[in-house]
Protein backbone atom coordinates (compact mmCIF):
# COMPACT_ATOMS: atom_id res chain seq x y z
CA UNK A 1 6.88 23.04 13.58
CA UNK A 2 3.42 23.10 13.86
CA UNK A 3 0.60 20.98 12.12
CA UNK A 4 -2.43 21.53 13.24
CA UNK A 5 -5.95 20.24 12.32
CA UNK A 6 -7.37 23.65 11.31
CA UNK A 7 -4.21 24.00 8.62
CA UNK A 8 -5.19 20.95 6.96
CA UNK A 9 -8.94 19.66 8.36
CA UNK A 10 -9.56 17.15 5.61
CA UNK A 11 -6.51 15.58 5.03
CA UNK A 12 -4.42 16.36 8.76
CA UNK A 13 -2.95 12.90 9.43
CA UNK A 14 -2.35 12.70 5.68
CA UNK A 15 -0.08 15.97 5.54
CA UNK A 16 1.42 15.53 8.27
CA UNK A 17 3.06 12.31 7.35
CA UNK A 18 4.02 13.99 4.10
CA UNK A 19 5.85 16.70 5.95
CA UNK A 20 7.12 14.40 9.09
CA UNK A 21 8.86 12.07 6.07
CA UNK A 22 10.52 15.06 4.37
CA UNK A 23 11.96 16.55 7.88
CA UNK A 24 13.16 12.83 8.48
CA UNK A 25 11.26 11.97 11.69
CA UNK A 26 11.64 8.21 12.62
CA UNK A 27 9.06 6.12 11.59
CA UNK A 28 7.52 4.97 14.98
CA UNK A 29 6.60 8.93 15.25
CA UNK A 30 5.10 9.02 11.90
CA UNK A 31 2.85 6.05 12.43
CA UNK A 32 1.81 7.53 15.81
CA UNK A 33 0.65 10.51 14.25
CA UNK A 34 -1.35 8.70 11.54
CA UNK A 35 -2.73 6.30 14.13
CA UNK A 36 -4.09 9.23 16.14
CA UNK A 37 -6.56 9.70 13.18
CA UNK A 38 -7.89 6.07 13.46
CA UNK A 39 -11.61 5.83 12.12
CA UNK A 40 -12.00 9.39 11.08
CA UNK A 41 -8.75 10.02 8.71
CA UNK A 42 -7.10 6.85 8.82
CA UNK A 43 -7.16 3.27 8.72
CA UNK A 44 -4.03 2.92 10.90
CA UNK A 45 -5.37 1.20 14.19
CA UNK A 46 -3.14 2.04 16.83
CA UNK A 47 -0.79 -0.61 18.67
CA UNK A 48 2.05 0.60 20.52
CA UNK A 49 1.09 2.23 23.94
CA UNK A 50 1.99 5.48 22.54
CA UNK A 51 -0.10 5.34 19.94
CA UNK A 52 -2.87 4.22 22.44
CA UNK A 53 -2.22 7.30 24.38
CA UNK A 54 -2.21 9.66 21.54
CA UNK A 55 -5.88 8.16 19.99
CA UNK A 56 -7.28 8.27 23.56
CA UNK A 57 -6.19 11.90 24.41
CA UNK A 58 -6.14 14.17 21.49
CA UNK A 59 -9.83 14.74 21.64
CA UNK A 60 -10.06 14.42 25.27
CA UNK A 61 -7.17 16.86 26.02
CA UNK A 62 -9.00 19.57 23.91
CA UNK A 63 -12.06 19.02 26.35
CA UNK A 64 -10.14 19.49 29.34
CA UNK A 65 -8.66 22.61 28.16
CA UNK A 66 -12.42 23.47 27.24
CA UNK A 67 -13.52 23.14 30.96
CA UNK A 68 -10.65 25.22 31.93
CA UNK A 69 -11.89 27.72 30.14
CA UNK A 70 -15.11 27.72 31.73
CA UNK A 71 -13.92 27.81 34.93
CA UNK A 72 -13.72 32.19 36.35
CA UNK A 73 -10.00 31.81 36.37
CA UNK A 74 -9.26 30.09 32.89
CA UNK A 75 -6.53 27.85 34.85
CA UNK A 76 -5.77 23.73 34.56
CA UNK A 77 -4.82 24.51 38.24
CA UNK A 78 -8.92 24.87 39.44
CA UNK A 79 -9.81 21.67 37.23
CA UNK A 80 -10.64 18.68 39.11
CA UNK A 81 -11.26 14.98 37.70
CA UNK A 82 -14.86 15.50 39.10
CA UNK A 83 -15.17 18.51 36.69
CA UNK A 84 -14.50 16.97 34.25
CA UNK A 85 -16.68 14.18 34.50
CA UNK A 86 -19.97 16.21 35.58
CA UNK A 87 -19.15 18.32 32.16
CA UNK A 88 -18.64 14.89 30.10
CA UNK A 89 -21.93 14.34 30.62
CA UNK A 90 -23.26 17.14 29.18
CA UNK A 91 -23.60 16.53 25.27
CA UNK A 92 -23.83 20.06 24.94
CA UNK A 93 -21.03 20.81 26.23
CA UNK A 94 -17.52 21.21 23.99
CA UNK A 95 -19.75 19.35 21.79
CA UNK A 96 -17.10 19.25 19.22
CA UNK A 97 -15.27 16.60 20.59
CA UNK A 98 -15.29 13.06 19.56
CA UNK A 99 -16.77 11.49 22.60
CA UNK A 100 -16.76 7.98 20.81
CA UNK A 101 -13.30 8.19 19.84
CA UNK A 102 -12.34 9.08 23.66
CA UNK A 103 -13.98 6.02 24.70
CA UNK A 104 -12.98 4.12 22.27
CA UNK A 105 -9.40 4.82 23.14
CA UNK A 106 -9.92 4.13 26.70
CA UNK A 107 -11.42 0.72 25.88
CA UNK A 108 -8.12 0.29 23.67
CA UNK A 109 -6.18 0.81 27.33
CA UNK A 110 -8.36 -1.07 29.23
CA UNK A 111 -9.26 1.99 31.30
CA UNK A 112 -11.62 4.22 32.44
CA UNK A 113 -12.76 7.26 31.41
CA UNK A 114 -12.47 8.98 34.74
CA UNK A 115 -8.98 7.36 34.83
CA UNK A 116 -8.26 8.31 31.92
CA UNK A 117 -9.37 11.98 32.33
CA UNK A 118 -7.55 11.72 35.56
CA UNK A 119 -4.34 10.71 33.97
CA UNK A 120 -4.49 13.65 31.05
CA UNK A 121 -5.65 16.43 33.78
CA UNK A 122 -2.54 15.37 35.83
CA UNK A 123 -0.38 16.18 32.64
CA UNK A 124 -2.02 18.76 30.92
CA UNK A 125 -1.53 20.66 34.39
CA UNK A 126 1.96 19.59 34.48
CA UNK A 127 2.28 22.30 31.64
CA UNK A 128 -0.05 24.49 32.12
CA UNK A 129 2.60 27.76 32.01
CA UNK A 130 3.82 26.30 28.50
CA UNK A 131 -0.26 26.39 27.53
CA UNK A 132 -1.03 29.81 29.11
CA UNK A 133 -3.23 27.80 31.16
């Protein structure tokens, strides 16, 4: 199953708990996936480390795979944390993505960015054959 934003823009989080309920996913899941939309869809803050993890790296995992693209290659594989970070500073840059809400979910783990980055690079290249990347 799939559910992604561009299916439903305006009301993602709010679908997907519709559909989630109907297919009987447990309810931990379900709040996870509304919590991911904290401050932009939703009002559901998120508390569990999961839902922590999801907030902080939705957006950011979308700019990762953004400065793999860049790269001549197209591969996670020639990404570096450094990368990353140089690009991150460049507003321009991916400028779709919620920078706030990246921070705001690395404050909510009492991280840093660049660990933070670190930590998704690490498992976005994990499965980078599953993303073609």
């Amino acid at each position: 199953m799939i559910l992604d934003y561009e299916m439903f823009p305006d009301q993602h989080c709010l679908k997907a708990k519709e559909i989630l309920e109907a297919d009987g996913w447990p309810k931990n899941l379900i709040r996870a996936v509304l919590a991911h939309g904290w401050g932009l869809f939703t009002e559901v803050k998120p508390e569990s480390e999961m839902e922590k993890h999801l907030y902080a790296t939705d957006e950011l995992s979308g700019f990762i795979v953004a400065c793999a693209l860049v790269r001549p290659t197209k591969k996670l594989s020639d990404v570096d944390v450094e990368f990353v970070c140089k690009k991150w500073r460049i507003p321009s840059f991916a400028a779709g993505v919620k920078r706030d809400v990246v921070a705001r979910g690395a404050e909510l783990l009492n991280t840093s960015f660049e660990r933070l980055a670190n930590e998704t690079l690490k498992a976005l290249q994990a499965s980078a054959d599953k993303l073609g990347l």
